[in-house]
Protein backbone atom coordinates (compact mmCIF):
# COMPACT_ATOMS: atom_id res chain seq x y z
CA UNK A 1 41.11 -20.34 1.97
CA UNK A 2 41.35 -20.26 -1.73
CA UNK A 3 39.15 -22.72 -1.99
CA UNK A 4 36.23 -21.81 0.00
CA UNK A 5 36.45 -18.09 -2.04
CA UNK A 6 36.19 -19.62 -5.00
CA UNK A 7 33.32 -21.98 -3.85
CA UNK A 8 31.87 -18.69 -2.55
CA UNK A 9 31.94 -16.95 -5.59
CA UNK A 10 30.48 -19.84 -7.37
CA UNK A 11 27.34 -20.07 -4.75
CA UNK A 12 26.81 -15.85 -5.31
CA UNK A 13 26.16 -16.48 -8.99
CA UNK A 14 24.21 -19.27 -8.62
CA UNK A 15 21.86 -17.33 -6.41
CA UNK A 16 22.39 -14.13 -7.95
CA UNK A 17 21.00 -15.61 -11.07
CA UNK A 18 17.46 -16.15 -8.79
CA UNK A 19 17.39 -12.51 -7.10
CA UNK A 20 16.30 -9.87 -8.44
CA UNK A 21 17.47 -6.43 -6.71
CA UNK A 22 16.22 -3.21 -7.81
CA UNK A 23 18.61 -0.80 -6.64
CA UNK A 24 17.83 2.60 -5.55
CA UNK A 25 20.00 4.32 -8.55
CA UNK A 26 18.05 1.20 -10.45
CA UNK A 27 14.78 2.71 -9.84
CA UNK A 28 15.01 6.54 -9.79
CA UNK A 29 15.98 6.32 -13.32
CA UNK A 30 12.68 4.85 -14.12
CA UNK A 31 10.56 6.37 -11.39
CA UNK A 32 9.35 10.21 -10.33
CA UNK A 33 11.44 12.50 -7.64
CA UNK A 34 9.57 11.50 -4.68
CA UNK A 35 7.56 14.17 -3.35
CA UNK A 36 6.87 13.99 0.68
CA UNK A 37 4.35 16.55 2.27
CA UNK A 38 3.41 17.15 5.52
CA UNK A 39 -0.13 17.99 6.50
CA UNK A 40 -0.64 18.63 9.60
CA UNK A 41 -4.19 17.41 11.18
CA UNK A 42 -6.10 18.63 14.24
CA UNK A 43 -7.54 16.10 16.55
CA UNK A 44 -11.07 15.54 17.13
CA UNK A 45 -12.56 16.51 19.85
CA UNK A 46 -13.02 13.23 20.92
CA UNK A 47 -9.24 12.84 20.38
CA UNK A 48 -8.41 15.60 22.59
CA UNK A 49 -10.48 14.35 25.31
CA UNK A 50 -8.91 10.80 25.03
CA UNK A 51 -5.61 12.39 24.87
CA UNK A 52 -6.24 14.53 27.85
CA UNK A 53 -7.33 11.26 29.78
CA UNK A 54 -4.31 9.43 28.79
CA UNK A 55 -1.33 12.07 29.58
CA UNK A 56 -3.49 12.63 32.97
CA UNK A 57 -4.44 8.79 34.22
CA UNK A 58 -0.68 7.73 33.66
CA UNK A 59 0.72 10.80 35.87
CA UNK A 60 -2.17 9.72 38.25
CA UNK A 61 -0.93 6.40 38.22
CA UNK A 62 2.66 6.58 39.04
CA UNK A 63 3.09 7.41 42.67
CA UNK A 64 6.76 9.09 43.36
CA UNK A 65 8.26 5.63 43.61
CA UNK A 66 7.03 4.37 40.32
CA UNK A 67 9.31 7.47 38.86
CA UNK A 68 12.07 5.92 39.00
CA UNK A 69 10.59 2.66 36.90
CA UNK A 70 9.21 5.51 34.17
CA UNK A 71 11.82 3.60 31.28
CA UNK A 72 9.51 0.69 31.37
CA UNK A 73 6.59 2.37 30.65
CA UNK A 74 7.51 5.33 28.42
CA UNK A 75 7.07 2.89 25.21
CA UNK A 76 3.54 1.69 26.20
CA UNK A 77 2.36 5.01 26.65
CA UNK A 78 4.20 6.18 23.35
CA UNK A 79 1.78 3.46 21.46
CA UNK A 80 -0.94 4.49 22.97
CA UNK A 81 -0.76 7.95 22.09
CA UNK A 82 0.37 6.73 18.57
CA UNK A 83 -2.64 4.96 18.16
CA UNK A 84 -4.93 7.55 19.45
CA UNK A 85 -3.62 9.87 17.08
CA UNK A 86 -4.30 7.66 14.24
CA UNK A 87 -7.76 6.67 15.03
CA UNK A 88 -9.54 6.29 18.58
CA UNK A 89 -10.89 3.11 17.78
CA UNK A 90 -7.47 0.88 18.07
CA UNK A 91 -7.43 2.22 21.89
CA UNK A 92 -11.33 0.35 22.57
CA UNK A 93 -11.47 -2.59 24.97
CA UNK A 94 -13.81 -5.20 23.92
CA UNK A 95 -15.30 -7.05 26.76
CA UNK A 96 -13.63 -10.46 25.69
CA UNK A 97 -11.84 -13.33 27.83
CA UNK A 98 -8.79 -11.52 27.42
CA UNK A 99 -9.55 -8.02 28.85
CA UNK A 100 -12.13 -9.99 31.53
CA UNK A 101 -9.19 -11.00 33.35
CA UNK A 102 -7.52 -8.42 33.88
CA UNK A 103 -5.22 -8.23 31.06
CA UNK A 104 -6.06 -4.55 30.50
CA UNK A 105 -3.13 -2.10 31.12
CA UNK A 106 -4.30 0.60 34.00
CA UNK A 107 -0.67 1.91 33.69
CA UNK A 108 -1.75 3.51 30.52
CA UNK A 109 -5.32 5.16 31.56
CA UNK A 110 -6.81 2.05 28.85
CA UNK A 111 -8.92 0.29 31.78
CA UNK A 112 -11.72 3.20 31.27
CA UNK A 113 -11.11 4.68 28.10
CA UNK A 114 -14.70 3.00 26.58
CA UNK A 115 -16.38 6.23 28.28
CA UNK A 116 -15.42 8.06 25.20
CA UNK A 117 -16.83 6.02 22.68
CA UNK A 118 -20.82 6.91 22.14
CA UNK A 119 -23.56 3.95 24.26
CA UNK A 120 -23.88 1.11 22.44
CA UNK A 121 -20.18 1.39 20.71
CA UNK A 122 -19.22 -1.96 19.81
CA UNK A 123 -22.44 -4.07 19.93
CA UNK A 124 -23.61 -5.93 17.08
CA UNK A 125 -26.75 -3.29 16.40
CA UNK A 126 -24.11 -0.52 16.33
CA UNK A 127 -22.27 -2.17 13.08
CA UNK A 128 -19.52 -3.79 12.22
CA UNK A 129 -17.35 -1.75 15.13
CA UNK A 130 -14.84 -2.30 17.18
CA UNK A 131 -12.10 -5.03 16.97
CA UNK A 132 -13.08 -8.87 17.37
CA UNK A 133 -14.56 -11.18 15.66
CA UNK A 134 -17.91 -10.73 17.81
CA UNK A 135 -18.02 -7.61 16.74
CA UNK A 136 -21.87 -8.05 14.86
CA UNK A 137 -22.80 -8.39 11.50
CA UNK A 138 -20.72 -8.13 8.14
CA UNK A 139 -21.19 -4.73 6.76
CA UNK A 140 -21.95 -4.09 3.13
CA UNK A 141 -20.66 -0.60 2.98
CA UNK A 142 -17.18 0.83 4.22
CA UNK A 143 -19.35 3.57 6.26
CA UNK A 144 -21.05 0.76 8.47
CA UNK A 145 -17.39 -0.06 10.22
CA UNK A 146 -15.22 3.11 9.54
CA UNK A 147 -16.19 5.72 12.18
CA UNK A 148 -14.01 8.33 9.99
CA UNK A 149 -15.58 10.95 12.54
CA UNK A 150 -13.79 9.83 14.97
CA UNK A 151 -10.32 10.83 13.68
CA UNK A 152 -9.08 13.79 12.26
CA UNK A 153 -6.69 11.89 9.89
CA UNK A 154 -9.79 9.73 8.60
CA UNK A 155 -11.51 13.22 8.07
CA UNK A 156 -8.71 14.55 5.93
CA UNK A 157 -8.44 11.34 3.93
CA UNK A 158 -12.41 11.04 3.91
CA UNK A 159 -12.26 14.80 2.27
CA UNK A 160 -9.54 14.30 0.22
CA UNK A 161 -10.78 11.04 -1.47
CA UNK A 162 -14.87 12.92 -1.82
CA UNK A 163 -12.68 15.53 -3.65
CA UNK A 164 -11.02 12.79 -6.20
């Protein structure tokens, strides 16, 4: 027992000699008091629409016997609302071999949420939009693939960096 403690202390500075940990107490020494602020953001109206869409497809969905299975899905819809609140655009469903065959989730209200996004919404002479590597040509400017009026956080950070 001796033995391996000592052999153990021997291996820590070794490695200890290789790591370098910056400690909290470390750091605030050098650093500025954090300052957290929260801003809170409407939704766009196209938000509000998707989000109406999504509470109201899943209740839809679940007949009374699916209530009792409502743990599964509780985490799925979760994301999905997550990601509609940070921008509508992770939510799209390119037409791809992997949503072609049926690997959309209807338990979420995602099999028809494209009917929010404006006609032509992911093709290539609509810019660099959408996810996918088919998604069309390679922008030159940030504004060709950032649809910041689709989001109300975009907006704000749009506004705040115009302002800078």
């Amino acid at each position: 027992v001796k033995l391996s403690e000592e052999r153990s202390r021997e291996l820590s500075e070794i490695v200890n000699q290789f790591i370098l940990r910056r400690t909290n107490s470390l750091l605030s020494k050098h650093l500025p008091p954090k300052l957290t602020q929260v801003v809170c953001v409407n939704l766009t109206e196209m938000q509000k629409e998707m989000y109406r869409h999504l509470v109201f497809a899943r209740d839809a969905y679940m007949g009374a016997e699916d209530r009792t299975a409502i743990s599964t899905q509780v985490l799925g819809s979760i994301k999905a609302l997550q990601k509609l609140c940070n921008h509508p655009q992770l939510l799209y469903q390119r037409d791809s071999v992997y949503t072609s065959n049926k690997r959309r989730s209807n338990k979420y209200g995602l099999e028809d949420i494209n009917q929010f996004f404006p006609e032509g919404f992911g093709n290539s002479n609509f810019g660099r939009r959408g996810r996918g590597a088919n998604s069309g040509p390679i922008p030159t400017t940030s504004a060709d693939y950032s649809n910041c009026e689709f989001s109300g956080k975009f907006l704000v950070c749009k506004r705040l960096l115009q302002a800078m």
